[in-house]
Protein backbone atom coordinates (compact mmCIF):
# COMPACT_ATOMS: atom_id res chain seq x y z
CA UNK A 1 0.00 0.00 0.00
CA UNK A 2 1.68 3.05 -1.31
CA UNK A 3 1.15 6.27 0.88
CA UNK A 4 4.27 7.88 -0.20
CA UNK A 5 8.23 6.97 -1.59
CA UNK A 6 8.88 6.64 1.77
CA UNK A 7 6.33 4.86 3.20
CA UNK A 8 4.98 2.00 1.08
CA UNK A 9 3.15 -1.04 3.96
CA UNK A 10 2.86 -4.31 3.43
CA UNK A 11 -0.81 -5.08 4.52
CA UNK A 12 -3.28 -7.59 4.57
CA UNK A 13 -6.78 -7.21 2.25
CA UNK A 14 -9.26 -9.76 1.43
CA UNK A 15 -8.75 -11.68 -1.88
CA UNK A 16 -10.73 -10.13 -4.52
CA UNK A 17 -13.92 -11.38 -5.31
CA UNK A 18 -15.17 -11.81 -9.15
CA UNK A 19 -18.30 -12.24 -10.96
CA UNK A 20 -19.28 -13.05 -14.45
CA UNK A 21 -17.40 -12.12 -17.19
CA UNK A 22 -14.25 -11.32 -14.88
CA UNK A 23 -10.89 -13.37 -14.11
CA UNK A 24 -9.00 -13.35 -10.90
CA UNK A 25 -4.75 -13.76 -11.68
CA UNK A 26 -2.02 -14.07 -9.36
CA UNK A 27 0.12 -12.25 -10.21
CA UNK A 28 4.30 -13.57 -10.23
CA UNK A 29 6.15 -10.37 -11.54
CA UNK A 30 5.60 -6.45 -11.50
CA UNK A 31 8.17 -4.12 -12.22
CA UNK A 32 8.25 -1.13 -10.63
CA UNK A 33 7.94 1.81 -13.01
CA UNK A 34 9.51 5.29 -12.66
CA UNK A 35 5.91 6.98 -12.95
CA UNK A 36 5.31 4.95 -9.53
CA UNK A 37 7.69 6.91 -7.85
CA UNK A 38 6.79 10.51 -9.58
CA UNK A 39 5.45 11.54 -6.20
CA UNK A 40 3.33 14.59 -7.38
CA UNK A 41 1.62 12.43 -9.69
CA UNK A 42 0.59 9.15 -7.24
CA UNK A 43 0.17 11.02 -3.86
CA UNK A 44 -2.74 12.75 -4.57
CA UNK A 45 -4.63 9.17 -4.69
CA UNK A 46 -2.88 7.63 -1.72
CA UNK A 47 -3.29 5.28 -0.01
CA UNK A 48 -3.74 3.18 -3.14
CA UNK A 49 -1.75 -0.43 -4.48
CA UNK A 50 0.51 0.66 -7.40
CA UNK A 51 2.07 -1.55 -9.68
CA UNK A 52 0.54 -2.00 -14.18
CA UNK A 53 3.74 -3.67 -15.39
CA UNK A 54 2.66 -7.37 -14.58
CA UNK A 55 2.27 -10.91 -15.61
CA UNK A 56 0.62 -13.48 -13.58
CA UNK A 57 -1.73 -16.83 -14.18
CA UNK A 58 -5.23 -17.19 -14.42
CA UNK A 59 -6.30 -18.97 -10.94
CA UNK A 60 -10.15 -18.19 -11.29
CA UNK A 61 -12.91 -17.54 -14.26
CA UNK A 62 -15.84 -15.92 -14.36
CA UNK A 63 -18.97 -17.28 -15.92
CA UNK A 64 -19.09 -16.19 -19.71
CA UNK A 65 -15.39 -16.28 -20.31
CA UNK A 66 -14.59 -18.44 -23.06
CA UNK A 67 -11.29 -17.11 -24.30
CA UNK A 68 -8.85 -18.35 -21.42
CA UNK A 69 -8.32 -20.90 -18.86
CA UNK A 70 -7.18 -21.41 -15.61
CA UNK A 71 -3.63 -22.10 -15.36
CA UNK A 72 -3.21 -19.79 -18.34
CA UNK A 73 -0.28 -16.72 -18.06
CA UNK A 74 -0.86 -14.05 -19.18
CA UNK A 75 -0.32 -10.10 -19.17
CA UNK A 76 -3.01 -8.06 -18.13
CA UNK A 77 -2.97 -4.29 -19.11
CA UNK A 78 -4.57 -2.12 -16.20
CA UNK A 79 -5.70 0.61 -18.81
CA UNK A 80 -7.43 -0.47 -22.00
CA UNK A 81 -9.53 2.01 -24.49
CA UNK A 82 -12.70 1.81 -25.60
CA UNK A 83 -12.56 1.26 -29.91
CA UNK A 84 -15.49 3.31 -30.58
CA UNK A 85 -14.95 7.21 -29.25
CA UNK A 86 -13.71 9.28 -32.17
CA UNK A 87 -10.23 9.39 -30.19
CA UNK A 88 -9.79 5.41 -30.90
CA UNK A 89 -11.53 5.47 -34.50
CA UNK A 90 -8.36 8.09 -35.38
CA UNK A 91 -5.73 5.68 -33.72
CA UNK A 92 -5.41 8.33 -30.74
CA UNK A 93 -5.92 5.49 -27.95
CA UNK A 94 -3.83 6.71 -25.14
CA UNK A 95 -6.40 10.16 -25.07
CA UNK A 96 -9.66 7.96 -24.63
CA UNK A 97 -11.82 8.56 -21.58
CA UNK A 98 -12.24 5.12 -21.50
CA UNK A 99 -8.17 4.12 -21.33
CA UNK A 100 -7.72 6.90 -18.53
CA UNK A 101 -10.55 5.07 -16.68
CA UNK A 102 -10.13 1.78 -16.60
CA UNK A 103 -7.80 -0.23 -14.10
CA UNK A 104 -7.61 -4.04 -12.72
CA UNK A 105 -7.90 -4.14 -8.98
CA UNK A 106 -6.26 -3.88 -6.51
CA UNK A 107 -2.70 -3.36 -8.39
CA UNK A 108 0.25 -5.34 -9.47
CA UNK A 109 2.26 -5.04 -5.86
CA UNK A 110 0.11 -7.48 -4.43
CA UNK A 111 -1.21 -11.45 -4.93
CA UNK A 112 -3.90 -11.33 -7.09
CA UNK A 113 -5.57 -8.94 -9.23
CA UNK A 114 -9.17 -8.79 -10.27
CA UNK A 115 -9.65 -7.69 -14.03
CA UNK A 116 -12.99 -6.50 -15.06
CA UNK A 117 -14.83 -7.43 -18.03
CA UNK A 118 -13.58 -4.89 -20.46
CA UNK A 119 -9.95 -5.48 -19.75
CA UNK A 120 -10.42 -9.07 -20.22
CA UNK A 121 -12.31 -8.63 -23.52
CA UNK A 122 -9.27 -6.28 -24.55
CA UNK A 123 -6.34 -5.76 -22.16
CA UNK A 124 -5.41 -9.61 -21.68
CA UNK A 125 -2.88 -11.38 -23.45
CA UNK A 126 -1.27 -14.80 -23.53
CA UNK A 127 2.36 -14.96 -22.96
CA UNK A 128 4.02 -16.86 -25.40
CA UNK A 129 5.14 -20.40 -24.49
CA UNK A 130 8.94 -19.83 -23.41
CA UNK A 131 8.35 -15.94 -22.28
CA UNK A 132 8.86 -15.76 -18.78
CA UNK A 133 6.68 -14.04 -16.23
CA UNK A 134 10.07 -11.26 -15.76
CA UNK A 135 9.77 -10.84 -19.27
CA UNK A 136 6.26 -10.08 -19.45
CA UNK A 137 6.46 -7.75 -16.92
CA UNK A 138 8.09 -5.79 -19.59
CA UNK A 139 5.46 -5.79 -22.39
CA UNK A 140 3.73 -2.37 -20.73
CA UNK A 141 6.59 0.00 -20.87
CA UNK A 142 7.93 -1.74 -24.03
CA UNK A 143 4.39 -0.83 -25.74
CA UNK A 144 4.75 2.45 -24.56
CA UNK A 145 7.80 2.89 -26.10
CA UNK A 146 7.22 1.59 -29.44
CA UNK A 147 4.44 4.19 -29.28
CA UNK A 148 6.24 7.11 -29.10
CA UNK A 149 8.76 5.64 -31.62
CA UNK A 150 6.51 5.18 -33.96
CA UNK A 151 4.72 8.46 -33.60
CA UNK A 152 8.09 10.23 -33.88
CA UNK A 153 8.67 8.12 -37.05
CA UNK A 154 11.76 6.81 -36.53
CA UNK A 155 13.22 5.41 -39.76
CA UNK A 156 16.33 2.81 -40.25
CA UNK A 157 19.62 4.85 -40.49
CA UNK A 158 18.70 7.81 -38.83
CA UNK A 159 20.79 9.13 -35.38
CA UNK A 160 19.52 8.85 -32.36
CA UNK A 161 20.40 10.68 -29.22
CA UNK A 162 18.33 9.30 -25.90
CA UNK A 163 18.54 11.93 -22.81
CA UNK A 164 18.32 9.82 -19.95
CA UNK A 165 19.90 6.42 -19.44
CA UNK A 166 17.02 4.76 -16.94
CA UNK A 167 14.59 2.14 -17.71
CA UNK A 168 12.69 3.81 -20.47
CA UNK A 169 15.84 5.35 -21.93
CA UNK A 170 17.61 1.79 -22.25
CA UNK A 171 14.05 0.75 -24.06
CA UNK A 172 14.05 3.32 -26.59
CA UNK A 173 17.79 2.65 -26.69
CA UNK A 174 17.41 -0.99 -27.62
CA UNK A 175 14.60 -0.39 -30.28
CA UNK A 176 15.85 2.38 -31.69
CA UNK A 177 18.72 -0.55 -32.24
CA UNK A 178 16.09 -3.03 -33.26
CA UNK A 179 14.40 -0.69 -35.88
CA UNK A 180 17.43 -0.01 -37.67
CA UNK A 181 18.78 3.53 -36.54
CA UNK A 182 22.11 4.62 -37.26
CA UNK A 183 23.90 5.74 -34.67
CA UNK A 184 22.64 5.78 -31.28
CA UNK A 185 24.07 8.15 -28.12
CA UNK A 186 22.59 7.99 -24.58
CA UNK A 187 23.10 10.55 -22.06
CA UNK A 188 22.91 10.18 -18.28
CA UNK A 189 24.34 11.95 -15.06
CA UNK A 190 24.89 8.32 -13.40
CA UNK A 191 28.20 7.18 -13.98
CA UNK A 192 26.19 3.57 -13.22
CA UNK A 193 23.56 4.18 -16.30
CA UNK A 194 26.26 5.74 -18.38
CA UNK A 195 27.51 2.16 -18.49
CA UNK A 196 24.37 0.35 -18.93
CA UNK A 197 23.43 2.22 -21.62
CA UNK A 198 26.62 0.82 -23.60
CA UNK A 199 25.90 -2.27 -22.43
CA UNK A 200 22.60 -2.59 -23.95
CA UNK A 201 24.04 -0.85 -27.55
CA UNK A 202 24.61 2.85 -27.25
CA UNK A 203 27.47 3.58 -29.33
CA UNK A 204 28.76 6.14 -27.08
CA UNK A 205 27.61 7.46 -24.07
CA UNK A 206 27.94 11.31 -22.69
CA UNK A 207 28.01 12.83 -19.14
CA UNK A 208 24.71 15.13 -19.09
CA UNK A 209 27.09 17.52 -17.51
CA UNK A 210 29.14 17.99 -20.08
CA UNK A 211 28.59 20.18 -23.60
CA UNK A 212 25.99 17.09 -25.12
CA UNK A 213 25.82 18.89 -28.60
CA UNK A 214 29.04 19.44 -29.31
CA UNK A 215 30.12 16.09 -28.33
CA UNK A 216 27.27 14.39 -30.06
CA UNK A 217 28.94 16.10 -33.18
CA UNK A 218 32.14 14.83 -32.45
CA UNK A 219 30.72 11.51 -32.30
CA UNK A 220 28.00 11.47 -35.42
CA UNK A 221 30.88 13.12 -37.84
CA UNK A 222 29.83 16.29 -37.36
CA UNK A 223 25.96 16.09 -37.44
CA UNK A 224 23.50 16.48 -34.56
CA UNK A 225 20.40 14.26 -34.14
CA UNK A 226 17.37 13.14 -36.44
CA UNK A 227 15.72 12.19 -33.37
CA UNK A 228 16.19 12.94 -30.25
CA UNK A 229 14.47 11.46 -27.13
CA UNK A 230 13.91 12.88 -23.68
CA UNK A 231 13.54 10.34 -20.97
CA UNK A 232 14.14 12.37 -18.04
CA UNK A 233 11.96 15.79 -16.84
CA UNK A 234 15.11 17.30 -15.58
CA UNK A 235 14.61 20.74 -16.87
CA UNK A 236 18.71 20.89 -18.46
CA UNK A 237 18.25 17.79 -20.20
CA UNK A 238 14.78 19.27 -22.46
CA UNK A 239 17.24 22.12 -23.02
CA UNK A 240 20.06 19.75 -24.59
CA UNK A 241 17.25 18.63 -26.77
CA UNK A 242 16.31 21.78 -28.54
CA UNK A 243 20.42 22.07 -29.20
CA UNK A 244 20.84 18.66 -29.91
CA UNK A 245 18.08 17.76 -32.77
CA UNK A 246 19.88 18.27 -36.56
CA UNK A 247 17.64 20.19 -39.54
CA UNK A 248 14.54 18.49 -40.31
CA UNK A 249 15.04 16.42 -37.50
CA UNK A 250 12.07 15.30 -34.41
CA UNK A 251 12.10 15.35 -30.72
CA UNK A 252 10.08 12.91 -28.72
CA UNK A 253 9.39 14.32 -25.46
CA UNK A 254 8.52 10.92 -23.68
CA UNK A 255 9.07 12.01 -19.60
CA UNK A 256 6.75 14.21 -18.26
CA UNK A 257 7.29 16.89 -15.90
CA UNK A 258 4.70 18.21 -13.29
CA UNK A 259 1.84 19.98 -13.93
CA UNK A 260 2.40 23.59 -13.99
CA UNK A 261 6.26 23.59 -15.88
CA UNK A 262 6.48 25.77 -18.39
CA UNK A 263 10.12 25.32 -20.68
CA UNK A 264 11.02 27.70 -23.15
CA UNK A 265 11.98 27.01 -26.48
CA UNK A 266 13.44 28.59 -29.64
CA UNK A 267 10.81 28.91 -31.99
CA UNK A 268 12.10 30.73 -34.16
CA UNK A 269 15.13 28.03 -35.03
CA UNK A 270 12.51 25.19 -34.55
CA UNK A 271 11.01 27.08 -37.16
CA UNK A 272 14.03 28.09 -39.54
CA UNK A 273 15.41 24.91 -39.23
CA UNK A 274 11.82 22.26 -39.91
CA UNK A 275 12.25 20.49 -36.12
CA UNK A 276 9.17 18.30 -35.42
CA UNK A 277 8.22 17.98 -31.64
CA UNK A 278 6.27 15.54 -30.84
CA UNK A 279 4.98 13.55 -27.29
CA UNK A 280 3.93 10.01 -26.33
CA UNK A 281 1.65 8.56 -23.12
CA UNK A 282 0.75 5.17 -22.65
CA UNK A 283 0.35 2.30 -25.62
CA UNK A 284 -1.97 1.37 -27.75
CA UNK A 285 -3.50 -2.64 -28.17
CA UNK A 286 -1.22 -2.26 -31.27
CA UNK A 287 2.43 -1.52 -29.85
CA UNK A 288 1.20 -4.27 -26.99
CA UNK A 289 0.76 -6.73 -29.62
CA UNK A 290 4.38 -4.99 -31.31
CA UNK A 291 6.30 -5.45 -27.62
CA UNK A 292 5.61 -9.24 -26.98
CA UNK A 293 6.68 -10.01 -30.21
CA UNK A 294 9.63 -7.87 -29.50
CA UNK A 295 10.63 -9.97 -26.59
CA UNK A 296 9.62 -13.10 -27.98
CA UNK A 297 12.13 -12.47 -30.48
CA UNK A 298 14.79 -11.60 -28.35
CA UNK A 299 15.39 -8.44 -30.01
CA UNK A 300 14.94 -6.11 -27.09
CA UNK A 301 16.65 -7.95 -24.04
CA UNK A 302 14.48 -7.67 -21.36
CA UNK A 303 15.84 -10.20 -19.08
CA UNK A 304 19.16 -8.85 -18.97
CA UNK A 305 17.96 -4.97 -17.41
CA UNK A 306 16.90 -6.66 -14.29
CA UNK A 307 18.89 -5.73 -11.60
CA UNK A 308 16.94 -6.28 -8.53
CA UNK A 309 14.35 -9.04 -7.57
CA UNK A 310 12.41 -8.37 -4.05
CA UNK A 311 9.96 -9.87 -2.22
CA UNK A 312 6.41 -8.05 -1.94
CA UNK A 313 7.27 -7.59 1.74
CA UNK A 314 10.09 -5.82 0.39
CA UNK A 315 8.63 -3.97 -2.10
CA UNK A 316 9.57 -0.12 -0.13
CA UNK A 317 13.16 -0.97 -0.42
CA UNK A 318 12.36 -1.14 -4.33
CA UNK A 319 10.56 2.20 -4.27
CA UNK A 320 13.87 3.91 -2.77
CA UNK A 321 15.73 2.23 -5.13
CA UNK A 322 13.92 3.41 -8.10
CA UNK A 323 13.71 6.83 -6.76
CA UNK A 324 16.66 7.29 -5.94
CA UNK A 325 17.53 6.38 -9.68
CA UNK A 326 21.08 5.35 -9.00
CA UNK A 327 22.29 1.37 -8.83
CA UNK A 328 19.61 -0.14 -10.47
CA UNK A 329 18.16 -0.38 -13.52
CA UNK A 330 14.85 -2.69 -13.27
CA UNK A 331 13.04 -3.74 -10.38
CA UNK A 332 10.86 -6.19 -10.06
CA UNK A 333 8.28 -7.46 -7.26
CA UNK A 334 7.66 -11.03 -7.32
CA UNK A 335 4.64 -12.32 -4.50
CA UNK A 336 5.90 -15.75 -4.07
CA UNK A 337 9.80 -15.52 -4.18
């Protein structure tokens, strides 16, 4: 039970009951993600159970559902849209009052999870047979990724420069990899995430702190960005953006920042020199379907960003360590270890 990043309780609540048309999972893996520990975004709705990056098994069924069984895994996405407002008939999922409704109860940091109706009908998938329940813990953010990749229309050969070497960062990372970029440059303040992020493919990797433009020239043979991807709301690194995108290039702002921020920009050279700015929230059924092929396929290696596996009891220690946002790359809460 979250209440803040300080203070998340391990407590006891009754198993969830369902009805018709419902399942009831347990759930084996939830990663923590770094929107659980944005604390100006979940503390206006604490106390509440966190946790949408999961995979579990189906333990109980609901009359009327024909499409799974028990003993089936399966990753269950907590928001899901509604296919007939004009927002989903145009593609624009992630803006339907539906999506930003709907949730599966209680949340992943716990045992089980009832899912209504409507995300069974169209938030539940399958795992493939050798995906593990680690790796579909990963099928969320991957989605969301692949979203703002693809609405920032990445194309093979292009540059890419990620600001912002955490979880989401090392995602965009590998897929910008996967869909065929050129060359790709992460950025981080961690020393830690500097080196994860040539780990997992960057081709070089640069200080935040030090001048990112110029050295992303001196890496990319003189050229800046095509695209350019912000996965951090620090306020210097949206500035090393707006220097850091080359002519006719895009930048994806993918990290939010709290209500209220306002960040200047240069319109005028946006302007001048045809920059494209674009923004991602969420996934669509589409880039879910997209992400567990992904891992299926081994081309984005999940497995490998896990750095720490905790109990649920110990689930706190995992909110400090993803707030904190220094040793660790991927957490991930797992009931029954």
């Amino acid at each position: 039970m979250y209440y803040n990043n300080r203070d998340v309780r391990l407590e006891d609540m009754p198993k969830p009951q369902i009805v018709p048309g419902e399942l009831l999972v347990r759930v084996m893996a939830s990663g923590i993600c770094g929107s659980d520990v944005m604390e100006w975004y979940r503390i206006k709705h604490a106390p509440l159970v966190l946790g949408h990056e999961m995979a579990g098994e189906i333990v109980e069924m609901g009359k009327g559902v024909e499409r799974f069984k028990e003993g089936d895994r399966v990753f269950v996405s907590h928001h899901v849209p509604c296919n007939t407002c004009p927002h989903c008939l145009n593609g624009n999922y992630s803006v339907c009052d539906t999506l930003r409704s709907t949730n599966f109860d209680p949340g992943g940091f716990s045992e089980y999870i009832r899912v209504p109706p409507i995300n069974v009908d169209r938030g539940t998938f399958l795992l493939p047979d050798g995906m593990s329940f680690e790796e579909g813990s990963f099928i969320e953010p991957l989605a969301c990724v692949l979203r703002g990749q693809r609405l920032a229309r990445i194309e093979p050969g292009q540059s890419v420069l990620v600001l912002g070497s955490g979880i989401s960062g090392l995602l965009h990372l590998q897929l910008a990899r996967a869909l065929g970029a050129g060359r790709v440059v992460a950025t981080d303040i961690s020393h830690y995430r500097l080196k994860a992020a040539q780990q997992f493919g960057a081709d070089a990797a640069i200080h935040g702190e030090e001048d990112v433009p110029n050295r992303l020239k001196e890496i990319n043979d003189g050229r800046l960005a095509d695209l350019v991807i912000t996965c951090t709301a620090a306020i210097p690194a949206i500035a090393q953006a707006f220097q850091s995108v080359e002519r006719g290039g895009t930048i994806l702002l993918f990290a939010p920042t709290e209500p209220g921020v306002t960040i200047p920009y240069p319109f005028y050279d946006l302007w001048h020199d045809g920059i494209t700015i674009t923004h991602s929230y969420a996934g669509s059924p589409r880039d879910i379907f997209d992400a567990i092929e992904l891992i299926k396929a081994g081309r984005v290696r999940v497995g490998e960003m896990i750095t720490h596996r905790l109990s649920l009891a110990e689930t706190g220690l995992g909110f400090q360590l993803v707030a904190n946002a220094q040793d660790s790359i991927k957490v991930i809460i797992e009931p029954y270890r």
